[in-house]
N, C-alpha and C. Protein backbone atom coordinates (compact mmCIF):
# COMPACT_ATOMS: atom_id res chain seq x y z
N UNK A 1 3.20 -21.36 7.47
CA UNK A 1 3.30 -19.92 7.59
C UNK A 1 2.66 -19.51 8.92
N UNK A 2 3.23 -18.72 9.98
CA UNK A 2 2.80 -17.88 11.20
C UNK A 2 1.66 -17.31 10.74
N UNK A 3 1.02 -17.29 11.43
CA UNK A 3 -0.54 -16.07 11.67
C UNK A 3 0.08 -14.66 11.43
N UNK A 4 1.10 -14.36 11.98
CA UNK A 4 1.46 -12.90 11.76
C UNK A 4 2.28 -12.49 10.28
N UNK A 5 2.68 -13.57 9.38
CA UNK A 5 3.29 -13.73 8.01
C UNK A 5 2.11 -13.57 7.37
N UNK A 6 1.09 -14.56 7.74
CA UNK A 6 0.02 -14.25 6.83
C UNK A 6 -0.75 -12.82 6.70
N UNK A 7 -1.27 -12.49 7.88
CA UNK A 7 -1.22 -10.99 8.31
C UNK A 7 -0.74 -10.38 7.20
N UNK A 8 0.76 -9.89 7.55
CA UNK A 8 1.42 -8.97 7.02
C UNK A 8 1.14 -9.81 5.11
N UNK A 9 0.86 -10.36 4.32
CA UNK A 9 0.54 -11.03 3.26
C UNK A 9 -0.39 -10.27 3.22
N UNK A 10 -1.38 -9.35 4.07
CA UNK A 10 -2.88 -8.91 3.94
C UNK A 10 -4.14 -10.00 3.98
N UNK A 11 -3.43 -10.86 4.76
CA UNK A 11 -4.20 -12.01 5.00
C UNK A 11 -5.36 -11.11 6.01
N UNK A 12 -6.67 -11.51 6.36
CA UNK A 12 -7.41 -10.92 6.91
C UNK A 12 -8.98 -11.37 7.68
N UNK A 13 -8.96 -11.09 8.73
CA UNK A 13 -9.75 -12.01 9.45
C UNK A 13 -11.78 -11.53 8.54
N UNK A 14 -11.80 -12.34 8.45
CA UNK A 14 -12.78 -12.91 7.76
C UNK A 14 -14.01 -13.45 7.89
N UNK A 15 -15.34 -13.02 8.08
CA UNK A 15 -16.10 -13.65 9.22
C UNK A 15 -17.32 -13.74 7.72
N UNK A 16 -17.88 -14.80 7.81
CA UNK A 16 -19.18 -14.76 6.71
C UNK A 16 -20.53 -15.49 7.06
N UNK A 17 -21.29 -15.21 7.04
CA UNK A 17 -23.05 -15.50 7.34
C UNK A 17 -23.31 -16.06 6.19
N UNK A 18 -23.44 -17.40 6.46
CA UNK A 18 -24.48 -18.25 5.45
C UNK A 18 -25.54 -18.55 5.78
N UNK A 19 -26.54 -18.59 4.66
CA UNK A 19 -27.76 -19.15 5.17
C UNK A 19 -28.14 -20.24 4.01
N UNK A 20 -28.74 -21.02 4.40
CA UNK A 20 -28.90 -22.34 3.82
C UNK A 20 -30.29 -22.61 4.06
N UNK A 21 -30.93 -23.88 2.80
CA UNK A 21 -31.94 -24.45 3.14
C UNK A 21 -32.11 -25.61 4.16
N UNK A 22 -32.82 -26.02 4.89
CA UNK A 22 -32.97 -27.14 5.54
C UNK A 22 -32.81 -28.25 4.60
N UNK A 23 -31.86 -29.42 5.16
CA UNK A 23 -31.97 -30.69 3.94
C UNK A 23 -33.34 -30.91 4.34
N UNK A 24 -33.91 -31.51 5.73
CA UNK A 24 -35.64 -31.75 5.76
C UNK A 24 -36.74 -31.13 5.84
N UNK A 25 -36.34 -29.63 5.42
CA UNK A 25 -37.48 -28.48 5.57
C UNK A 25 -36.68 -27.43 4.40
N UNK A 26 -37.01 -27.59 3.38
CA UNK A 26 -36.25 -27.00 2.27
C UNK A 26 -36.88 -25.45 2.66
N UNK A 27 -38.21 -25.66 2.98
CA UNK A 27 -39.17 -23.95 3.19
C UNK A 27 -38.23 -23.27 4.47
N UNK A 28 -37.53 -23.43 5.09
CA UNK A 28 -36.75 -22.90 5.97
C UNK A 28 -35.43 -22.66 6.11
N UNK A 29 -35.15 -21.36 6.33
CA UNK A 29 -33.34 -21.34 6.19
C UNK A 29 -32.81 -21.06 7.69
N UNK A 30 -31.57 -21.46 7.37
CA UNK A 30 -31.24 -22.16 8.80
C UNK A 30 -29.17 -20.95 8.77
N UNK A 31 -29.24 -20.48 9.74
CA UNK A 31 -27.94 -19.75 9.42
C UNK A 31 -26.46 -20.24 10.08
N UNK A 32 -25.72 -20.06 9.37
CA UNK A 32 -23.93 -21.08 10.02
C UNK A 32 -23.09 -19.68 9.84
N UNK A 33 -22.34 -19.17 10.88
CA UNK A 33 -21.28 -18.48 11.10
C UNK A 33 -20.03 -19.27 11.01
N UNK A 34 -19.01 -19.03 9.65
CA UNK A 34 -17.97 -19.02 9.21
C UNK A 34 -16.69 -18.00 9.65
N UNK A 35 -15.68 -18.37 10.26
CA UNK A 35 -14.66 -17.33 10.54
C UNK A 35 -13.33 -17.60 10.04
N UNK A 36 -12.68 -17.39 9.36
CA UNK A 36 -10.92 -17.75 9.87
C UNK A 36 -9.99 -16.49 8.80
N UNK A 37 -8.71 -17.00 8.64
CA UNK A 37 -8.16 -15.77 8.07
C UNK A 37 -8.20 -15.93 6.67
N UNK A 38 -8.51 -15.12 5.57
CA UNK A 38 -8.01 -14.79 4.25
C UNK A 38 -7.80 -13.65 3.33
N UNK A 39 -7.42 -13.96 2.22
CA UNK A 39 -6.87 -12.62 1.53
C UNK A 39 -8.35 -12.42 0.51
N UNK A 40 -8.42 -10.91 0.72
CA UNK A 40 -9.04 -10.07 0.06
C UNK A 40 -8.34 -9.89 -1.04
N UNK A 41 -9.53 -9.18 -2.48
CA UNK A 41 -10.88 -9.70 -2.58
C UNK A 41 -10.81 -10.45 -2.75
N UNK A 42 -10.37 -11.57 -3.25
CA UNK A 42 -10.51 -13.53 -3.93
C UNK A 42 -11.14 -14.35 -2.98
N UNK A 43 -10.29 -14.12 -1.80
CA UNK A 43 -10.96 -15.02 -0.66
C UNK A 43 -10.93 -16.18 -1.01
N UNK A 44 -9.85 -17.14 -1.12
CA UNK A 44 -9.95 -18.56 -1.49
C UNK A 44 -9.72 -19.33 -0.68
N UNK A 45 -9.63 -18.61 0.73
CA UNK A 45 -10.44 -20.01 1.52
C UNK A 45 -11.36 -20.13 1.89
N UNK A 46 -12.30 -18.84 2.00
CA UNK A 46 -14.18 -19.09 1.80
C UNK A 46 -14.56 -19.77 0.28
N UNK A 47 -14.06 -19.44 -0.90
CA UNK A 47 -14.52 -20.39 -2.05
C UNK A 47 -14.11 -21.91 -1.61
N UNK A 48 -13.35 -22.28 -1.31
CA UNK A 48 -12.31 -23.79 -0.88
C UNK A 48 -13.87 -23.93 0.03
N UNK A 49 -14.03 -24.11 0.90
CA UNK A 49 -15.09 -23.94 2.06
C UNK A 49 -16.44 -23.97 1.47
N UNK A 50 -16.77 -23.09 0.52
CA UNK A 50 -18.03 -23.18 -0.37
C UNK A 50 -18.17 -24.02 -1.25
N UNK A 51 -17.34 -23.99 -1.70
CA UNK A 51 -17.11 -25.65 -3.16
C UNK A 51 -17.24 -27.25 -2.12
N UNK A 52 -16.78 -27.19 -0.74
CA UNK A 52 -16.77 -28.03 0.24
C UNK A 52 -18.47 -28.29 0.15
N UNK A 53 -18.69 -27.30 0.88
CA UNK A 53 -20.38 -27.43 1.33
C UNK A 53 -20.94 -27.99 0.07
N UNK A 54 -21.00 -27.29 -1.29
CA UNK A 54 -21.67 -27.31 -2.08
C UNK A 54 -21.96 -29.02 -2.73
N UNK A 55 -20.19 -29.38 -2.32
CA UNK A 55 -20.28 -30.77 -3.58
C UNK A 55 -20.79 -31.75 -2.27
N UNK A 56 -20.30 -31.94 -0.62
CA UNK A 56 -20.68 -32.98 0.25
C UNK A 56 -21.86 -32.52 1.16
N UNK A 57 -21.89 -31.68 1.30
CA UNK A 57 -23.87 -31.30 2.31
C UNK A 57 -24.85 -31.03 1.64
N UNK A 58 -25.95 -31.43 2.70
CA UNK A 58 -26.94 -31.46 1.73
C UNK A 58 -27.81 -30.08 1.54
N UNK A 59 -27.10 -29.38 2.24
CA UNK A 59 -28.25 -28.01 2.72
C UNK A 59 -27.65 -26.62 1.14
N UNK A 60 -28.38 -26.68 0.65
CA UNK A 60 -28.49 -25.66 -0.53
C UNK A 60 -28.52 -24.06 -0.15
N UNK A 61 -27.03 -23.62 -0.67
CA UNK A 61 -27.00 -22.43 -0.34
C UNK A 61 -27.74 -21.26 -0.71
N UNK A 62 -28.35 -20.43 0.25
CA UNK A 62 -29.44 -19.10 -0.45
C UNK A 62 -28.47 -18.16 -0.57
N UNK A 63 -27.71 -17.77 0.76
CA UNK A 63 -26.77 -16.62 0.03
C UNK A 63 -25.81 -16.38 1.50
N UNK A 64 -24.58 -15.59 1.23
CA UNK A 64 -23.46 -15.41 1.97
C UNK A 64 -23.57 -14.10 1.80
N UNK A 65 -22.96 -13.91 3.27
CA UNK A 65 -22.63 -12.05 3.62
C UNK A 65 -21.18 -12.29 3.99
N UNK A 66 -20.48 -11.44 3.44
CA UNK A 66 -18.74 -11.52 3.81
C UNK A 66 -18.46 -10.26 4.86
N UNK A 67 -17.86 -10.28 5.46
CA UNK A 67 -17.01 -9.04 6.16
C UNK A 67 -15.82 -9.30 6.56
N UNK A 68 -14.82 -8.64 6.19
CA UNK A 68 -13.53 -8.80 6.26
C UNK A 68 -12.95 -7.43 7.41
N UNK A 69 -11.69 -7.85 8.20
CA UNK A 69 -11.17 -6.39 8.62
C UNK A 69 -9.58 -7.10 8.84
N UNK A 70 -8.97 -5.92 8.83
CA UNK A 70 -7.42 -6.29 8.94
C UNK A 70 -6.78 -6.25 10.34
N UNK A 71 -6.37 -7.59 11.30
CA UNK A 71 -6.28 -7.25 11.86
C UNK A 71 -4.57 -6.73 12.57
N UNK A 72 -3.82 -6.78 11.90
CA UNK A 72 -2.17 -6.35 11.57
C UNK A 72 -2.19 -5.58 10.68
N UNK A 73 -1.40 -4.50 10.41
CA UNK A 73 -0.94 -4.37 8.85
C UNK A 73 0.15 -3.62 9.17
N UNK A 74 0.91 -3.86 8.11
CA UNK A 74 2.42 -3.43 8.05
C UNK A 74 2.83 -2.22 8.54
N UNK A 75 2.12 -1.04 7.89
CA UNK A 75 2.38 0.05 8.89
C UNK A 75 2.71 0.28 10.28
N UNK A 76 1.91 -0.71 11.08
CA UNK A 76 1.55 -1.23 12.47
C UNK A 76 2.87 -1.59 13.20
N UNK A 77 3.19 -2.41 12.35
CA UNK A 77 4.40 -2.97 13.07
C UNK A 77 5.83 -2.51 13.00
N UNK A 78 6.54 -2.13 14.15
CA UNK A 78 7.92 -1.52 13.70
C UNK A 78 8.77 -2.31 14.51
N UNK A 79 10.44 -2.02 13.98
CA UNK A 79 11.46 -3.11 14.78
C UNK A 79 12.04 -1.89 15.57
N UNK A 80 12.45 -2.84 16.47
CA UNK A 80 12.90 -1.93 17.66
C UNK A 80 14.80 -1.96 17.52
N UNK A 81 15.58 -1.39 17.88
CA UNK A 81 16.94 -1.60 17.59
C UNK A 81 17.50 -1.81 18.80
N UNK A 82 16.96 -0.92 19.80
CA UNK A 82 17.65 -1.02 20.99
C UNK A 82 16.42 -0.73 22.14
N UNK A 83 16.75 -1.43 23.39
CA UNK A 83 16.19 -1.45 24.27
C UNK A 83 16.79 -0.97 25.37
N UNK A 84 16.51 0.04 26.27
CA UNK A 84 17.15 1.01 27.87
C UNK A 84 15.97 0.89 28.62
N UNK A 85 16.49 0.74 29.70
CA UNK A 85 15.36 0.87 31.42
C UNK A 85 16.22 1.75 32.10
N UNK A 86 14.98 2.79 32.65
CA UNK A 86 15.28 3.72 33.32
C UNK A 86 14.89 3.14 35.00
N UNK A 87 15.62 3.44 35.62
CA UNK A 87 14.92 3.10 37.31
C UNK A 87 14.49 4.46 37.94
């Protein structure tokens, strides 16, 4: 699927702040910026991504901040029928 199919799907760029424990300093949290596109609210490719971390790294999650914004949406886009140049 195109970036702009998904888009118009309400696919939606997606940016989330994790913070995690240190695997060798558990007393310290350490922060990872997450970005790519998904659909609101479910978001199942930040869960896909979190179930990732959770079952193979070792760093124990404290907590996630989500922010989502749209960056297409259907309204946005219109077809054109015909095209003229003026000189």
């Amino acid at each position: 699927m195109t970036e702009l199919a998904r888009q118009l799907r309400d696919y939606r760029l997606t940016t989330a702040e994790i913070l995690y424990h240190m695997p060798d300093h558990p007393g310290l949290l350490q922060s990872y910026v997450w970005q790519d596109m998904d659909k609101t609210p479910d978001f199942p490719v930040l869960k896909r991504f979190l179930d990732f971390w959770e079952s193979r790294l070792d760093g124990k999650l404290h907590s996630v901040t989500v922010t989502s914004v749209a960056v297409v949406r259907a309204a946005e886009l219109r077809l054109v029928r015909s095209l003229g140049f003026l000189h």
